[in-house]
C-alpha atoms as a PDB file:
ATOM      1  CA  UNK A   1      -5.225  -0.687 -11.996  1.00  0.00           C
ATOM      2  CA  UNK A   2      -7.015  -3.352  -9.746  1.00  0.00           C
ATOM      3  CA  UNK A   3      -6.595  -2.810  -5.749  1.00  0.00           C
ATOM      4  CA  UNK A   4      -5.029  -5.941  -5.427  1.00  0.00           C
ATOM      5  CA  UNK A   5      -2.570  -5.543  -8.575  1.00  0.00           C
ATOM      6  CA  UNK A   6      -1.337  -1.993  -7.535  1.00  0.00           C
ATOM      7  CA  UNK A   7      -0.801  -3.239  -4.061  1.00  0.00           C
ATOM      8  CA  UNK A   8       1.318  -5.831  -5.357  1.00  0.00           C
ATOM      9  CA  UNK A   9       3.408  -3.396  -7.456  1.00  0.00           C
ATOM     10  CA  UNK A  10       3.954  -1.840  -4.466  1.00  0.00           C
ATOM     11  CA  UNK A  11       4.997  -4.746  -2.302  1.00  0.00           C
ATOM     12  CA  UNK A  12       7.318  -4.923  -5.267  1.00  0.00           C
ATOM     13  CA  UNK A  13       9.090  -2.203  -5.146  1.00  0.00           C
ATOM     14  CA  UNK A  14       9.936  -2.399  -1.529  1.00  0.00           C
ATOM     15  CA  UNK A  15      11.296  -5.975  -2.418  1.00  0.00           C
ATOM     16  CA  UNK A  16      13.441  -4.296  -4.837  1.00  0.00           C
ATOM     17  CA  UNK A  17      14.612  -1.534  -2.208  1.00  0.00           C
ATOM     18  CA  UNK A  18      15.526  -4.060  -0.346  1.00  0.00           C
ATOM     19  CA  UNK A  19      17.498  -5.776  -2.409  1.00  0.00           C
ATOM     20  CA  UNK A  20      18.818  -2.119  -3.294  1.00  0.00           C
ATOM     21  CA  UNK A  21      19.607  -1.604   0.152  1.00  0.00           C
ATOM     22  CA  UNK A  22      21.295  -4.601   0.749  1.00  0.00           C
ATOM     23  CA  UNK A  23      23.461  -4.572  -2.179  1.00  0.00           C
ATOM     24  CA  UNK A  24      24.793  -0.760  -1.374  1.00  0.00           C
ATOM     25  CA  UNK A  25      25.434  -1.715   2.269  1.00  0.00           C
ATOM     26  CA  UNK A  26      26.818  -5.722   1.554  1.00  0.00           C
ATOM     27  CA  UNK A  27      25.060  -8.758   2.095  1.00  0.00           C
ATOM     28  CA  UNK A  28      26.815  -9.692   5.281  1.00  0.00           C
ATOM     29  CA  UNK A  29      24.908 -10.050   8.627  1.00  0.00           C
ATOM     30  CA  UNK A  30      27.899  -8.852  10.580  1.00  0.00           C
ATOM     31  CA  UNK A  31      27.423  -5.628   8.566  1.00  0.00           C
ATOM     32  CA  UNK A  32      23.936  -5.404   8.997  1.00  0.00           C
ATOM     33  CA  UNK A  33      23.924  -6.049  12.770  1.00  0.00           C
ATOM     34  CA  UNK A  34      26.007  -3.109  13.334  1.00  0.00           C
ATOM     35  CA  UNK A  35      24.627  -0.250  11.139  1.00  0.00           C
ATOM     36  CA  UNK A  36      21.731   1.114  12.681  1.00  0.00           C
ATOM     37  CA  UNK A  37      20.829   2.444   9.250  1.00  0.00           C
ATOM     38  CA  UNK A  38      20.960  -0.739   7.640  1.00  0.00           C
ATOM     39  CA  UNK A  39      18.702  -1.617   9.822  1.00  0.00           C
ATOM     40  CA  UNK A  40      16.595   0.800   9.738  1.00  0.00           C
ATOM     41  CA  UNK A  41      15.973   0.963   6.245  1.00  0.00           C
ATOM     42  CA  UNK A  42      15.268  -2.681   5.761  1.00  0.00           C
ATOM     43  CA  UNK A  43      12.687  -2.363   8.668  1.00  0.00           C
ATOM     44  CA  UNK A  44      10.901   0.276   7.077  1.00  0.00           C
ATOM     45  CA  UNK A  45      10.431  -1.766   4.033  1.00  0.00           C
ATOM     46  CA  UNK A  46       9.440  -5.283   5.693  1.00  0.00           C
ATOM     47  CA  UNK A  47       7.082  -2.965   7.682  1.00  0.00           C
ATOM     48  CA  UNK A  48       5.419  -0.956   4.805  1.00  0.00           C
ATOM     49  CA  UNK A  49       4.963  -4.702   3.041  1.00  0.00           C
ATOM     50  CA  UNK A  50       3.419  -6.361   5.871  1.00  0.00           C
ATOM     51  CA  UNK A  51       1.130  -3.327   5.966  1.00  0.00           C
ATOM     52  CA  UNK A  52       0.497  -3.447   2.367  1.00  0.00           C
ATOM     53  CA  UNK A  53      -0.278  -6.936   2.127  1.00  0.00           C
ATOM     54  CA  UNK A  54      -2.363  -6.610   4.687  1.00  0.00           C
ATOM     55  CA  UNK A  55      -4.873  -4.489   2.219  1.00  0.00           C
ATOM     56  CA  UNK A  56      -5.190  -7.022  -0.096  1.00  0.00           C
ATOM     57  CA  UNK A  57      -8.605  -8.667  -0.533  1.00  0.00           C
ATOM     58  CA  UNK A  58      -9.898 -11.914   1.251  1.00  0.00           C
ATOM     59  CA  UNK A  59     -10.107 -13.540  -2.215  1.00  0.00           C
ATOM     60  CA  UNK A  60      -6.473 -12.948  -3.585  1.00  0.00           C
ATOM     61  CA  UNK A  61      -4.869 -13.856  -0.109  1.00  0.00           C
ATOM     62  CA  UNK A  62      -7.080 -17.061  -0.175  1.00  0.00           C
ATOM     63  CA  UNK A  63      -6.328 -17.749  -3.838  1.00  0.00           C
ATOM     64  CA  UNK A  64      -2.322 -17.565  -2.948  1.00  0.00           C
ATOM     65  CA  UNK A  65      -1.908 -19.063   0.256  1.00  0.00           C
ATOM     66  CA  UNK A  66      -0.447 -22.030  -1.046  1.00  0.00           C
ATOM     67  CA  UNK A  67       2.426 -19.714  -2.560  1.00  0.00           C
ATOM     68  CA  UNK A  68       3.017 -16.862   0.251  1.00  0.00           C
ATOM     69  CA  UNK A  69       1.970 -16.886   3.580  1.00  0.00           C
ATOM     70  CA  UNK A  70       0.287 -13.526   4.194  1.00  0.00           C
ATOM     71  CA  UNK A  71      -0.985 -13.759   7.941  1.00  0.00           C
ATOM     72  CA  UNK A  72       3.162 -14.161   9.100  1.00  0.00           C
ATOM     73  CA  UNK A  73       3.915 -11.567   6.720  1.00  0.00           C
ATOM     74  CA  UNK A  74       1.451  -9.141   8.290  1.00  0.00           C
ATOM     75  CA  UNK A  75       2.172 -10.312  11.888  1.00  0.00           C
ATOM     76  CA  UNK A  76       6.446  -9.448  10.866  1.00  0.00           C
ATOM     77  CA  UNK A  77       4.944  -5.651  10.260  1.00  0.00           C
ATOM     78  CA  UNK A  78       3.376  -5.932  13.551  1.00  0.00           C
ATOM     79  CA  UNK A  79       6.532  -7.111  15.172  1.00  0.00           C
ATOM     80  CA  UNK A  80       8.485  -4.694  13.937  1.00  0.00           C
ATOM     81  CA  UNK A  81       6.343  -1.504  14.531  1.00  0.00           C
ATOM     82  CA  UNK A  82       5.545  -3.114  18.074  1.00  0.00           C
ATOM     83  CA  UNK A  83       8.453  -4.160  19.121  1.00  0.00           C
ATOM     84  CA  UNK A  84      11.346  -2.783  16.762  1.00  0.00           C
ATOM     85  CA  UNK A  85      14.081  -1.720  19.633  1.00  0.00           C
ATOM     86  CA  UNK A  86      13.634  -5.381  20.840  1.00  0.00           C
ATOM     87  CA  UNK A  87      13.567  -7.544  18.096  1.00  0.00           C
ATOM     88  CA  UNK A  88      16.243 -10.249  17.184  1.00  0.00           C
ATOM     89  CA  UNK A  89      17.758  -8.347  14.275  1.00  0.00           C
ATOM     90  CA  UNK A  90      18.711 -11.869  12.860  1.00  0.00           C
ATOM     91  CA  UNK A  91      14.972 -12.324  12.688  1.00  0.00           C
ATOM     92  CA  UNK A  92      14.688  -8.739  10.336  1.00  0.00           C
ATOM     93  CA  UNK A  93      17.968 -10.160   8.361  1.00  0.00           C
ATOM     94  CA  UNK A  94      16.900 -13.620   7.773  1.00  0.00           C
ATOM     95  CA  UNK A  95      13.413 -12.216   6.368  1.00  0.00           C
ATOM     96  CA  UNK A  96      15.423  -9.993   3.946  1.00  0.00           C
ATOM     97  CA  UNK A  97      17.528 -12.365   2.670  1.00  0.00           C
ATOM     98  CA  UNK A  98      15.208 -15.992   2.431  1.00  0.00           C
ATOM     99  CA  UNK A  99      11.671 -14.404   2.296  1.00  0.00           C
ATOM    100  CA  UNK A 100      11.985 -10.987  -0.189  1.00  0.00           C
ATOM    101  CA  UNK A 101      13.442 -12.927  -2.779  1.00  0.00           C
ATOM    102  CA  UNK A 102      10.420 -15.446  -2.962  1.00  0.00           C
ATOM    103  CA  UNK A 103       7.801 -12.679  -2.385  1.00  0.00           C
ATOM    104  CA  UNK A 104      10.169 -10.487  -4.854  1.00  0.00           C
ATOM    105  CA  UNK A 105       9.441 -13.043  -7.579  1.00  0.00           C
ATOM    106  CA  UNK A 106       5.704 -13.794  -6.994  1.00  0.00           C
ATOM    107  CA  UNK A 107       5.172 -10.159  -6.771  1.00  0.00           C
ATOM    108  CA  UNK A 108       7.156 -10.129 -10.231  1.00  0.00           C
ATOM    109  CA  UNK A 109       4.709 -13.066 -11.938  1.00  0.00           C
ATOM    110  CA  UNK A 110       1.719 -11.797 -10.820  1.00  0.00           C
ATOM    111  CA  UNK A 111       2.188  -8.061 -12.391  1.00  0.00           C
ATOM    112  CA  UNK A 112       3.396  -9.763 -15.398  1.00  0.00           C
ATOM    113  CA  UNK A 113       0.452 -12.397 -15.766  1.00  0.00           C
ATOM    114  CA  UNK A 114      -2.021  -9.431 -14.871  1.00  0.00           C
ATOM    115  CA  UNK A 115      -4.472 -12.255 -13.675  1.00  0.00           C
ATOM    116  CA  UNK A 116      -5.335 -10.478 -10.236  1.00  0.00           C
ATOM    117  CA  UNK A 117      -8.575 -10.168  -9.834  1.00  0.00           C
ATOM    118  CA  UNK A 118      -9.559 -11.389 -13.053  1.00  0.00           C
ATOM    119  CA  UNK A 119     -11.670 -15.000 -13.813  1.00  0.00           C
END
């Protein structure tokens, strides 16, 4: 599998434990805000992605920018490994709920077009 394609599967899959995450614990910032675990485990995942996507070539972040906007992606990983005990948790919430979704399906169009990388 291409570099670029198998670190979008992976971005992927933490989309889809966060939207795992957030349906087992409710999709309620009150909820959220509260539950340290919650937390937690949505953090991780916005964290690993932002790292991941950070990985990805020049030419396929180039290629997308008008679709996802990887340099605020990377710089939310950044945020929240910097600064995690700090941060706005409606900032961590409102990524979860408005941004995975959109990532969550270009993620899901590019593994099924299989055009990464390819001319």
């Amino acid at each position: 599998m291409q570099p670029d394609l198998q670190r979008i599967k992976h971005i992927c899959d933490y989309c889809n434990e966060i939207e795992k995450t957030m349906k087992r614990y409710g999709k309620a910032f009150e909820i959220f805000d509260t539950d340290a675990d919650y937390q937690r485990s949505i953090s991780f995942s916005i964290l690993q992605i932002g790292e991941l996507s950070g990985g990805l070539s020049a030419e396929f972040r180039k290629a997308t920018a008008n679709r996802i906007q990887w340099g605020p992606m990377k710089g939310m990983r950044n945020l929240v490994a910097h600064n995690y005990g700090s941060m706005d948790r409606r900032v961590i919430w409102e990524t979860a709920v408005t941004d995975i979704p959109v990532l969550k399906k270009f993620c899901e169009e590019q593994l099924m077009e299989g055009k990464i990388n390819k001319p």
